[in-house]
C-alpha atoms as a PDB file:
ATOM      1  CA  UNK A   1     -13.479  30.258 -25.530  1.00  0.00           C
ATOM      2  CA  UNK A   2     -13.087  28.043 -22.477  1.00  0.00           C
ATOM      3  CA  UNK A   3     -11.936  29.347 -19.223  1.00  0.00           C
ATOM      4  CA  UNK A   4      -8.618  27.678 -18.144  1.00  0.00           C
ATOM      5  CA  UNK A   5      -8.849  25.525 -14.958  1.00  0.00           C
ATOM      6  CA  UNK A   6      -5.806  27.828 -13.757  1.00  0.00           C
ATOM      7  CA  UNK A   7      -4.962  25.166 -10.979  1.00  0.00           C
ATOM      8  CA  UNK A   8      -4.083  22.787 -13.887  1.00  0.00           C
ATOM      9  CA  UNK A   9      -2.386  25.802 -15.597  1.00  0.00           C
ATOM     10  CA  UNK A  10       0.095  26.150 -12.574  1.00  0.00           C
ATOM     11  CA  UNK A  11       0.231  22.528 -11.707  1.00  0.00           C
ATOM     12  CA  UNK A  12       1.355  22.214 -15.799  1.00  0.00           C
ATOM     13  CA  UNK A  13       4.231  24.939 -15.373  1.00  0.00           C
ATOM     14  CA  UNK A  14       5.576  23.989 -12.531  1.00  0.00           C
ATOM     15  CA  UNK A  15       5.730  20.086 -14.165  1.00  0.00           C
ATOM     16  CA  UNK A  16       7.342  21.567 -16.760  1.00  0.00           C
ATOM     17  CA  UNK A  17       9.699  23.374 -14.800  1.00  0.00           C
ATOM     18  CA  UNK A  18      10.550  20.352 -12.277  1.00  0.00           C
ATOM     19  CA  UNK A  19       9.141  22.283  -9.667  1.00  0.00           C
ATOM     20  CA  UNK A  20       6.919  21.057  -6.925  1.00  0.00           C
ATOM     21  CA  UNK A  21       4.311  23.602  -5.656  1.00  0.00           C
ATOM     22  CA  UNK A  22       1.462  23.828  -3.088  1.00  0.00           C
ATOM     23  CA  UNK A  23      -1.240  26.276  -3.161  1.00  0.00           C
ATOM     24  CA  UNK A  24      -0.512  28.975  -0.308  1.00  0.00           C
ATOM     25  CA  UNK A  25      -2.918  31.229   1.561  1.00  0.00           C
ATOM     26  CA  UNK A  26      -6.802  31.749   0.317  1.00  0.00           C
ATOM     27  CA  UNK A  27      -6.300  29.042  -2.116  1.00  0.00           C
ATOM     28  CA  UNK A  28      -4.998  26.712   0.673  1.00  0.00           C
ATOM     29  CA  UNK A  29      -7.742  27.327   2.877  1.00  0.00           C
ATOM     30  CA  UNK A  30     -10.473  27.510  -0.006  1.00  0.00           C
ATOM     31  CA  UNK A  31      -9.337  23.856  -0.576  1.00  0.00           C
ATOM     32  CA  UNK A  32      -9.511  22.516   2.451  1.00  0.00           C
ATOM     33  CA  UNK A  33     -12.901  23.772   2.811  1.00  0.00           C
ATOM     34  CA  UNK A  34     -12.263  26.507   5.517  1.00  0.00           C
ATOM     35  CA  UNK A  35     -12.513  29.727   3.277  1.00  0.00           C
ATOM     36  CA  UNK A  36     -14.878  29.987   0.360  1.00  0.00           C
ATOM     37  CA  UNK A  37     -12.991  33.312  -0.560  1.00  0.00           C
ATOM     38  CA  UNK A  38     -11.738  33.353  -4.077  1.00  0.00           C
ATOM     39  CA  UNK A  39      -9.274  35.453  -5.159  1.00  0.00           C
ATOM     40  CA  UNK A  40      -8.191  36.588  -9.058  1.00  0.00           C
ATOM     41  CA  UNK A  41      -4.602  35.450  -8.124  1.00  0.00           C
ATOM     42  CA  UNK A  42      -2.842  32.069  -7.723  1.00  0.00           C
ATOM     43  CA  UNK A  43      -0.092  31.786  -5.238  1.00  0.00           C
ATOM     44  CA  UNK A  44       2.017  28.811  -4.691  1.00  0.00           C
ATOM     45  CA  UNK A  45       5.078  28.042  -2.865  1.00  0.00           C
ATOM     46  CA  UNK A  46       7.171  26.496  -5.063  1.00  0.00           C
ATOM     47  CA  UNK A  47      11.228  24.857  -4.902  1.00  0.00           C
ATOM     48  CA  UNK A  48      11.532  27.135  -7.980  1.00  0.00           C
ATOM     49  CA  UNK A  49      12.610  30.832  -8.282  1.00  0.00           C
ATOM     50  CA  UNK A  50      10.155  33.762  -7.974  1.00  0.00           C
ATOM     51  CA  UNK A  51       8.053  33.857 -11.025  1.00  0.00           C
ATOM     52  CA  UNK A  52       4.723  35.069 -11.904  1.00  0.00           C
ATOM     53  CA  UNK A  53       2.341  34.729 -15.095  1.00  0.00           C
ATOM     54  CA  UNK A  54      -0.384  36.485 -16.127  1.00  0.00           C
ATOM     55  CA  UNK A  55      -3.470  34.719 -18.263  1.00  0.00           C
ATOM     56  CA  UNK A  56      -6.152  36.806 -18.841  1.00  0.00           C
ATOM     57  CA  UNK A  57      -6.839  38.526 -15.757  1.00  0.00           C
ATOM     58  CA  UNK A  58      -5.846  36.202 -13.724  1.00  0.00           C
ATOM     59  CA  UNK A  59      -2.107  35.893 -11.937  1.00  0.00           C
ATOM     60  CA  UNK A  60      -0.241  32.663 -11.413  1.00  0.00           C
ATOM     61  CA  UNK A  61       2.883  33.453  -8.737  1.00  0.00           C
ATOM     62  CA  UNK A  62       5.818  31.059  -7.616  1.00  0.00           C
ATOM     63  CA  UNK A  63       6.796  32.106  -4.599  1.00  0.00           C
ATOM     64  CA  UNK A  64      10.245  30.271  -3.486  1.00  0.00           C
ATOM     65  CA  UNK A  65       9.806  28.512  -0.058  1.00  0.00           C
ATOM     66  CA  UNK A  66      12.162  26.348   1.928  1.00  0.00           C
ATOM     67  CA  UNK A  67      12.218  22.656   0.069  1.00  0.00           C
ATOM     68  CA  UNK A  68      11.365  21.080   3.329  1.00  0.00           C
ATOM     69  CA  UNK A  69       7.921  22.021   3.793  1.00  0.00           C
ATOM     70  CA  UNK A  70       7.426  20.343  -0.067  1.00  0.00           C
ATOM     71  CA  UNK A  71       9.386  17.646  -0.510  1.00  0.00           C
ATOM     72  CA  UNK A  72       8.350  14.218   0.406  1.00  0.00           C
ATOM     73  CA  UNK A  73       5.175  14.645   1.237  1.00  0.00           C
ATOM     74  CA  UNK A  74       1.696  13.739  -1.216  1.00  0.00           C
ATOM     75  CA  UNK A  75      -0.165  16.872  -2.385  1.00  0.00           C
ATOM     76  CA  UNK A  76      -2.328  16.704   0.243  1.00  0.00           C
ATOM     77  CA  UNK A  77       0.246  17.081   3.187  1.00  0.00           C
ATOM     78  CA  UNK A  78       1.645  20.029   1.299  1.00  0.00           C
ATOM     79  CA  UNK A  79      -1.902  21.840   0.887  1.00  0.00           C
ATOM     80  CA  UNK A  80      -2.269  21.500   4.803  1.00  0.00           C
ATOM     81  CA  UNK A  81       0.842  22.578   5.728  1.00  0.00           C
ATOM     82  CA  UNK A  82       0.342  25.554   3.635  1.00  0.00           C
ATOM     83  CA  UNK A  83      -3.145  26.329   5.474  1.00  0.00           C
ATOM     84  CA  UNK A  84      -2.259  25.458   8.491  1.00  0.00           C
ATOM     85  CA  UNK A  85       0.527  28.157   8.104  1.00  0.00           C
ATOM     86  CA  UNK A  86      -1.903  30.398   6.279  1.00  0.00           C
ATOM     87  CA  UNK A  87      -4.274  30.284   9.613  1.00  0.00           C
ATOM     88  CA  UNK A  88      -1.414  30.407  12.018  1.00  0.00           C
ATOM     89  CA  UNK A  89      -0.935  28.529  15.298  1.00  0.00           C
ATOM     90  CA  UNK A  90      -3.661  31.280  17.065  1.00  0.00           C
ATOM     91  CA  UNK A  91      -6.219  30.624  14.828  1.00  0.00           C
ATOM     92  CA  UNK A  92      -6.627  26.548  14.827  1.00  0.00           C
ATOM     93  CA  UNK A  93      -9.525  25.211  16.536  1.00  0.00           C
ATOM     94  CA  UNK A  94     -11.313  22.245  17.678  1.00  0.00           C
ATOM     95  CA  UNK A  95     -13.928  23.458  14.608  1.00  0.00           C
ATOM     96  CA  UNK A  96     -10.719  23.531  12.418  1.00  0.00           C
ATOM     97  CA  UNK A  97      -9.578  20.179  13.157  1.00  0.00           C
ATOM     98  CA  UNK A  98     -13.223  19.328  12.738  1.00  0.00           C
ATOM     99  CA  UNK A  99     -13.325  20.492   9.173  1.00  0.00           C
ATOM    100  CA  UNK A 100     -10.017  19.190   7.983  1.00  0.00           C
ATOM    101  CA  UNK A 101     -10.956  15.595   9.216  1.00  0.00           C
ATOM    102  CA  UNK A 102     -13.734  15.389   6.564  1.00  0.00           C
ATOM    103  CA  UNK A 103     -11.232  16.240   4.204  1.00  0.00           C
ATOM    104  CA  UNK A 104      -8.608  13.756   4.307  1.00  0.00           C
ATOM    105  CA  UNK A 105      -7.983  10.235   3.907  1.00  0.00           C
ATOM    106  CA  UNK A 106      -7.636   8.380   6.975  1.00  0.00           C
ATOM    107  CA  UNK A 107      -3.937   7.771   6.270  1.00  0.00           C
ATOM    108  CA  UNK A 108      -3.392  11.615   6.374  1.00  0.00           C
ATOM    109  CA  UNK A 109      -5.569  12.069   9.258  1.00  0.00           C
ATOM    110  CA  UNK A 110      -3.627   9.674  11.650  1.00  0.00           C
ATOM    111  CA  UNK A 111       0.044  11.659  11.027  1.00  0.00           C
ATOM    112  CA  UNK A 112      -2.089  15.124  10.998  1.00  0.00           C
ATOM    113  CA  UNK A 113      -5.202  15.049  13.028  1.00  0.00           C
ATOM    114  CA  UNK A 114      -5.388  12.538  15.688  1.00  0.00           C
END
């Protein structure tokens, strides 16, 4: 059997659910290339209540977050919002900004990361 992409799993449930959702934490970080840690759970803020799956051995959680840091703003925005909270205000760099320049689209990095 094939391994679920369990980023599409989420992304699918929370669709389903009219939620919108960012990755939070590891996951964040992991995709905006500052952590390659992986971890064997899934956690995304999400405008829906507290909810978690598991799929194999792997868990999906929805954890509820205040709608403003998800709402009207493209995926991207959301995923470094979530880091940049993940890392906290202490921990952000002139390496950081570094790294999350190659990462985004020079619309993004003109709001973000002048």
């Amino acid at each position: 059997n094939a391994v679920p992409d369990y980023n599409e799993v989420a992304y699918e449930i929370a669709k389903r659910r009219k939620w919108i959702i960012a990755p939070t934490g590891e996951r964040s970080l992991n995709l905006l290339g500052l952590s390659r840690q992986v971890s064997n759970c899934y956690i995304f803020a999400s405008t829906g209540p507290y909810r978690q799956y598991k799929i194999n051995n792997i868990t999906i959680v929805f954890k509820r977050c205040k709608a403003n840091e998800l709402i009207d703003c493209c995926n991207e925005t959301r995923i470094l919002i979530q880091g940049l909270k993940t890392l906290g205000k202490d921990n952000i760099n002139k390496d950081t900004i570094l790294q999350l320049k190659k990462q985004f689209n020079p619309k993004i990095k003109k709001i973000f990361l002048i």
